[in-house]
Protein backbone atom coordinates (compact mmCIF):
# COMPACT_ATOMS: atom_id res chain seq x y z
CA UNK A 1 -36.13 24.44 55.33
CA UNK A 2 -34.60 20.76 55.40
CA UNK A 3 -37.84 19.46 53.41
CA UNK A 4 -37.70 22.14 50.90
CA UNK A 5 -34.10 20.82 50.26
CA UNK A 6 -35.38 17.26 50.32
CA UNK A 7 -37.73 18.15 47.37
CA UNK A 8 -35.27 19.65 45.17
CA UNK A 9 -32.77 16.84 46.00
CA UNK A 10 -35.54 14.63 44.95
CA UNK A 11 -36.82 16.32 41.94
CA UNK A 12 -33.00 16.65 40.36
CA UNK A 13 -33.25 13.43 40.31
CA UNK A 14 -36.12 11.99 39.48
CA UNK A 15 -34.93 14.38 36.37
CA UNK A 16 -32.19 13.27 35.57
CA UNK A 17 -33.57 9.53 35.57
CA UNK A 18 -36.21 10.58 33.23
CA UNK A 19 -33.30 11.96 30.95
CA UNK A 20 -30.61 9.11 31.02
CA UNK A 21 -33.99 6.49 30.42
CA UNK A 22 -35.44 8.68 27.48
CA UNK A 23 -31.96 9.10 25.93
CA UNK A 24 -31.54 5.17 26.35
CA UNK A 25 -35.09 4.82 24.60
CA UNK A 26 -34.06 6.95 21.68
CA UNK A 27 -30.92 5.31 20.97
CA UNK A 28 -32.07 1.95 21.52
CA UNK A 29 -35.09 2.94 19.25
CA UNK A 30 -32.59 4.27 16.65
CA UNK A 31 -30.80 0.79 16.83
CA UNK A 32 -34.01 -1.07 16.09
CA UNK A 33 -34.76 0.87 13.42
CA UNK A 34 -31.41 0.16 11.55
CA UNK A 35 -29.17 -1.85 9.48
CA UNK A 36 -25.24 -1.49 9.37
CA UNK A 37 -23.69 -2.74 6.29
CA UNK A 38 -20.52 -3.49 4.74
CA UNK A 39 -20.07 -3.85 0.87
CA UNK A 40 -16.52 -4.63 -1.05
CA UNK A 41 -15.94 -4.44 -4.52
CA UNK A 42 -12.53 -5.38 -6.21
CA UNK A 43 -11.35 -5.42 -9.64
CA UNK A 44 -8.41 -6.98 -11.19
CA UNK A 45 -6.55 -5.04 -14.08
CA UNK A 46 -3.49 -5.51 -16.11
CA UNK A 47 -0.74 -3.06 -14.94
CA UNK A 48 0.80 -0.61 -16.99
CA UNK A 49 3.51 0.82 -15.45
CA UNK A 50 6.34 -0.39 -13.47
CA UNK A 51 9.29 0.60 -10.49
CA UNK A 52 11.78 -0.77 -10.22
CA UNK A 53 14.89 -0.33 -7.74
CA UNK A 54 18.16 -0.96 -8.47
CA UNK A 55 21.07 -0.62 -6.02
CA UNK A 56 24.95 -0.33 -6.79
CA UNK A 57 26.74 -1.00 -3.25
CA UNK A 58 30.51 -0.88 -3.22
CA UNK A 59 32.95 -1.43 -0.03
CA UNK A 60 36.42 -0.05 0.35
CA UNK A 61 39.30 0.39 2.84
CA UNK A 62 38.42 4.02 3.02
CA UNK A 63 35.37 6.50 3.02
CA UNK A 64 36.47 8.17 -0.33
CA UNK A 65 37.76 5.25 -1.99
CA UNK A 66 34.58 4.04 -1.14
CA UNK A 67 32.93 7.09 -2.67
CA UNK A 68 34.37 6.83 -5.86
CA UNK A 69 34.46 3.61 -7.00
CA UNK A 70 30.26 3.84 -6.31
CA UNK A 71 30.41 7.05 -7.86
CA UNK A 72 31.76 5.34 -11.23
CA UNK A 73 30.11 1.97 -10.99
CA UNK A 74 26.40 4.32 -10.91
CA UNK A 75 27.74 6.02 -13.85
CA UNK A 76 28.19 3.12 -15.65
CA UNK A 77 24.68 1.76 -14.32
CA UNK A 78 22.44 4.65 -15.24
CA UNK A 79 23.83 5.22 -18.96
CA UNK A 80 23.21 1.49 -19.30
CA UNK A 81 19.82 2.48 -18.42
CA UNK A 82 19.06 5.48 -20.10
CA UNK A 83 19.96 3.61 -23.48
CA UNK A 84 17.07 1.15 -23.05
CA UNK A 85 14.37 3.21 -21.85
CA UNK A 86 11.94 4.95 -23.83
CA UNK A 87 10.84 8.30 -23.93
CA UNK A 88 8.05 8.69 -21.25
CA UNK A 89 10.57 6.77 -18.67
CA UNK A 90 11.63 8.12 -15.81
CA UNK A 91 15.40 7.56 -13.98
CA UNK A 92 16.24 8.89 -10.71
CA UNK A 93 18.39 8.84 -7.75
CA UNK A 94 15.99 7.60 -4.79
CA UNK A 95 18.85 6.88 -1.93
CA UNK A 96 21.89 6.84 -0.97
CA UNK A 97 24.04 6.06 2.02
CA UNK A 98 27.97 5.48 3.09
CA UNK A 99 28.54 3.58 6.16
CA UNK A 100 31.21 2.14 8.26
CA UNK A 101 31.97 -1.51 8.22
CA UNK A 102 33.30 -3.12 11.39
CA UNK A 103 34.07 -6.92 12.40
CA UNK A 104 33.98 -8.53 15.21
CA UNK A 105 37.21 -9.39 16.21
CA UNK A 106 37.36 -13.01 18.26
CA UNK A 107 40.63 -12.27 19.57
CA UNK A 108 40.28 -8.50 20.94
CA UNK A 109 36.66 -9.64 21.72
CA UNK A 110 35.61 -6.33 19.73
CA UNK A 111 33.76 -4.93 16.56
CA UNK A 112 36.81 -3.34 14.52
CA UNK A 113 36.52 -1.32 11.46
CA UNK A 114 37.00 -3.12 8.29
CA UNK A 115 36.10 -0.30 4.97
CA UNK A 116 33.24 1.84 3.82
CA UNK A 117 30.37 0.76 1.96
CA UNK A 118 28.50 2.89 -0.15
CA UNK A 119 25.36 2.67 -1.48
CA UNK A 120 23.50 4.08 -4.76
CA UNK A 121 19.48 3.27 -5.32
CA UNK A 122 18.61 3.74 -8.92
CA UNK A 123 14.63 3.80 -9.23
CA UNK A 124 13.08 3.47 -13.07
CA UNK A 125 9.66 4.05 -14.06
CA UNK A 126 8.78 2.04 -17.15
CA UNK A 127 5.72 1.75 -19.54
CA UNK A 128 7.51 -0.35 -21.74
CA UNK A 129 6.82 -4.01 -19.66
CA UNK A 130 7.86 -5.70 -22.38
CA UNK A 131 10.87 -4.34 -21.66
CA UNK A 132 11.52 -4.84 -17.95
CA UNK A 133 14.17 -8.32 -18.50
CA UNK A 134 16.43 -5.79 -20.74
CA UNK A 135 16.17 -3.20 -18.39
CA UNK A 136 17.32 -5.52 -15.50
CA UNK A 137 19.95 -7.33 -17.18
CA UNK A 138 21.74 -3.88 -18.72
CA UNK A 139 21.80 -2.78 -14.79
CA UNK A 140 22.99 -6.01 -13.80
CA UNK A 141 25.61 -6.09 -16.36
CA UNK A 142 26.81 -2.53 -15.51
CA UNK A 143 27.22 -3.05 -12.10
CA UNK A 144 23.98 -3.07 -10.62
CA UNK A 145 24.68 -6.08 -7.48
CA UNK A 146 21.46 -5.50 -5.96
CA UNK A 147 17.76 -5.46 -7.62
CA UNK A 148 16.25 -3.80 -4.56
CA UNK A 149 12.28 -4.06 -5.74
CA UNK A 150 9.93 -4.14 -8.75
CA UNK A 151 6.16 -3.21 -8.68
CA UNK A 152 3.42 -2.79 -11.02
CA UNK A 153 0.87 -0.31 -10.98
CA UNK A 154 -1.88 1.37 -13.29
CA UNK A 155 -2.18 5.02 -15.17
CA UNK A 156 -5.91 4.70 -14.49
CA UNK A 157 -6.35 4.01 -10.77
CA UNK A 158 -8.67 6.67 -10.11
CA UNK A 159 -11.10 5.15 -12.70
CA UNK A 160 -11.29 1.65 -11.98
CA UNK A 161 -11.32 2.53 -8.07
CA UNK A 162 -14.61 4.22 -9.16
CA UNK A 163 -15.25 1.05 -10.55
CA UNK A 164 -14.64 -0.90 -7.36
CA UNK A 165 -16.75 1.34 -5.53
CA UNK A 166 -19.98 0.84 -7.56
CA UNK A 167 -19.25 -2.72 -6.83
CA UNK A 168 -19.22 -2.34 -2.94
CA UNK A 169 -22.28 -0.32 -2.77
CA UNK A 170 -23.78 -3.39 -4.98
CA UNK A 171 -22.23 -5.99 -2.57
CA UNK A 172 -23.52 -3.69 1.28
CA UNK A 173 -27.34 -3.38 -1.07
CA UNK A 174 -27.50 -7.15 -1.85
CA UNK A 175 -26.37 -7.87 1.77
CA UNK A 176 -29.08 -5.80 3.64
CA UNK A 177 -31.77 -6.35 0.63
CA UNK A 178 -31.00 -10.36 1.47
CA UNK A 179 -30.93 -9.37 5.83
CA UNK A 180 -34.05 -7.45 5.36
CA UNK A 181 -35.78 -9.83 3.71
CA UNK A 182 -35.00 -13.10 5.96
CA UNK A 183 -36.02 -10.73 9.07
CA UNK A 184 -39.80 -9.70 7.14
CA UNK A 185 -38.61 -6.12 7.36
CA UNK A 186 -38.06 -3.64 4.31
CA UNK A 187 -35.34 -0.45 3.75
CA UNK A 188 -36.88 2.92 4.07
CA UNK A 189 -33.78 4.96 3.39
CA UNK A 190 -30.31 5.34 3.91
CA UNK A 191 -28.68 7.34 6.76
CA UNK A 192 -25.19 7.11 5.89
CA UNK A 193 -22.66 6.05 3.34
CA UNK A 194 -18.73 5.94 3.90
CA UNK A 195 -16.76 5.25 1.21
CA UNK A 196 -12.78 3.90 1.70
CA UNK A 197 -10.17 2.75 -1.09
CA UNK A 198 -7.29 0.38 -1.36
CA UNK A 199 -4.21 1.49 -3.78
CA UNK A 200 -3.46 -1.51 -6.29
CA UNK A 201 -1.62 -3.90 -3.79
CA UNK A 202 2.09 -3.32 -5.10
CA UNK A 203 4.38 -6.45 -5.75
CA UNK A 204 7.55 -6.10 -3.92
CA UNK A 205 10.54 -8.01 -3.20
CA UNK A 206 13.63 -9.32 -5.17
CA UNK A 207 11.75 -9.74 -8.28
CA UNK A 208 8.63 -11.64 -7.19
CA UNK A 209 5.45 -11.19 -8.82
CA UNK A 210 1.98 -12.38 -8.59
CA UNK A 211 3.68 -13.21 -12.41
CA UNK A 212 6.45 -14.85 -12.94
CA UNK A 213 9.50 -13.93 -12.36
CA UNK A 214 13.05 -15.66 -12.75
CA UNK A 215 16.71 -14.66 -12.96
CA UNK A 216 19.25 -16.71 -15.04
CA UNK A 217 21.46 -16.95 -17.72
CA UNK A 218 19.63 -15.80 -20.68
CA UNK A 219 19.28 -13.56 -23.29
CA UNK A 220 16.43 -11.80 -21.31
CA UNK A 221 15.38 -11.98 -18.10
CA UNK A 222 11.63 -13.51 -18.39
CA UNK A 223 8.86 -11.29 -16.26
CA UNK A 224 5.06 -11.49 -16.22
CA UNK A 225 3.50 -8.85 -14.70
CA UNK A 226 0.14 -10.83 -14.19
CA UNK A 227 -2.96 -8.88 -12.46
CA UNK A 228 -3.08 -6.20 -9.83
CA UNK A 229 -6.32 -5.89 -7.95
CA UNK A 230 -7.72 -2.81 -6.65
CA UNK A 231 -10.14 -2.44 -3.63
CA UNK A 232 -13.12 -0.47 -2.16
CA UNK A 233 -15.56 -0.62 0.76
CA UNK A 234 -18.44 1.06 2.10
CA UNK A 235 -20.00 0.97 4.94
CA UNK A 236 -23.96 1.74 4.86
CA UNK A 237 -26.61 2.69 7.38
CA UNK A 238 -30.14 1.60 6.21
CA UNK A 239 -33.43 2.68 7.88
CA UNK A 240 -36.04 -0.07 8.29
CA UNK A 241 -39.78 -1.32 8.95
């Protein structure tokens, strides 16, 4: 009885050996018999639309006083904008907030409240870029104290990120046809391809630009939008000989 359970002790795993070896065989056969590859493609474009945020922050001794004169300062800020832009535009209320403001008091040795502030963001989305230095200085001039953001972007990304993407499968190619070639192998097929995208990198910030971008005392605020770039990758699985 005791040898009979020797055997089978034995023979589970001289088994399971044989398994764990002939599935290390496989993969490491699989391995030799592969390429891993990663293309990128990028293209730079001229943008054709723009965001841009504009914020109208007022502070007062009291919530509602606080709440009105933001209330009639925005007013003043989006009419001012409405009159410049054209008729594809867009203008809309993106955020607002009303918060305490408290001090620190050296005396007490504690933060004491000192008003309200309010806060109004005004977001605009512009195809006009020849237009953005009006639009900026008509907010500015109406009461706009804070240009939160601009960014550029393009009405065709889905079409040039195609475009990036024939690039990156030209890019992982080249790269495995040149690997293949220093190692005296040659591709069979491919396995696998995974495609991934990049949106066009935005420019953000208080008006900074991969263009130029200044703010002074002129008849127009001077902006160059410059280039966006968009991005692709793919990764690719060859089979080689």
């Amino acid at each position: 009885m005791v040898n009979n359970k020797f055997w089978v002790i034995a023979l589970m795993f001289i088994s399971t050996f044989l398994f764990v070896t002939s599935s290390n065989a496989q993969d490491g056969k699989y391995e030799q018999h592969t390429i891993n590859v990663t293309g990128r493609g990028e293209v730079f474009i001229t943008p054709d639309v723009a965001n841009i945020s504009f914020s109208v922050e007022t502070t007062a001794p009291t919530a509602s006083a606080a709440v009105k004169e933001n209330a009639d300062n925005t007013s003043k800020v989006l009419k001012a904008l409405k009159a410049q832009i054209g008729k594809d535009d867009k203008v809309s209320t993106t955020g607002y907030n009303l918060s305490p403001v408290y001090e620190y008091n050296n005396q007490t040795k504690k933060s004491e409240l000192d008003g309200y502030r309010a806060s109004n963001v005004i977001t605009v989305k512009t195809y006009n870029l020849s237009n953005l230095g009006t639009l900026i200085d008509s907010a500015a001039e109406a009461g706009s104290n804070n240009i939160q953001g601009l960014s550029f972007d393009t009405t065709k990304r889905d079409e040039y990120r195609r475009e990036a993407l024939v690039k990156a499968v030209g890019d992982a190619k080249t790269t495995a046809d040149t690997v293949t070639n220093a190692a005296g192998v040659q591709i069979t097929k491919i396995f696998q391809i995974s495609p991934s995208y990049d949106y066009p990198t935005p420019i953000y910030g208080d008006l900074a630009a991969r263009g130029k971008v200044a703010y002074a005392e002129a008849a127009s605020t001077p902006i160059e939008a410059g280039e966006i770039s968009i991005k692709a990758s793919v990764n690719m699985v060859f089979g080689i000989e």
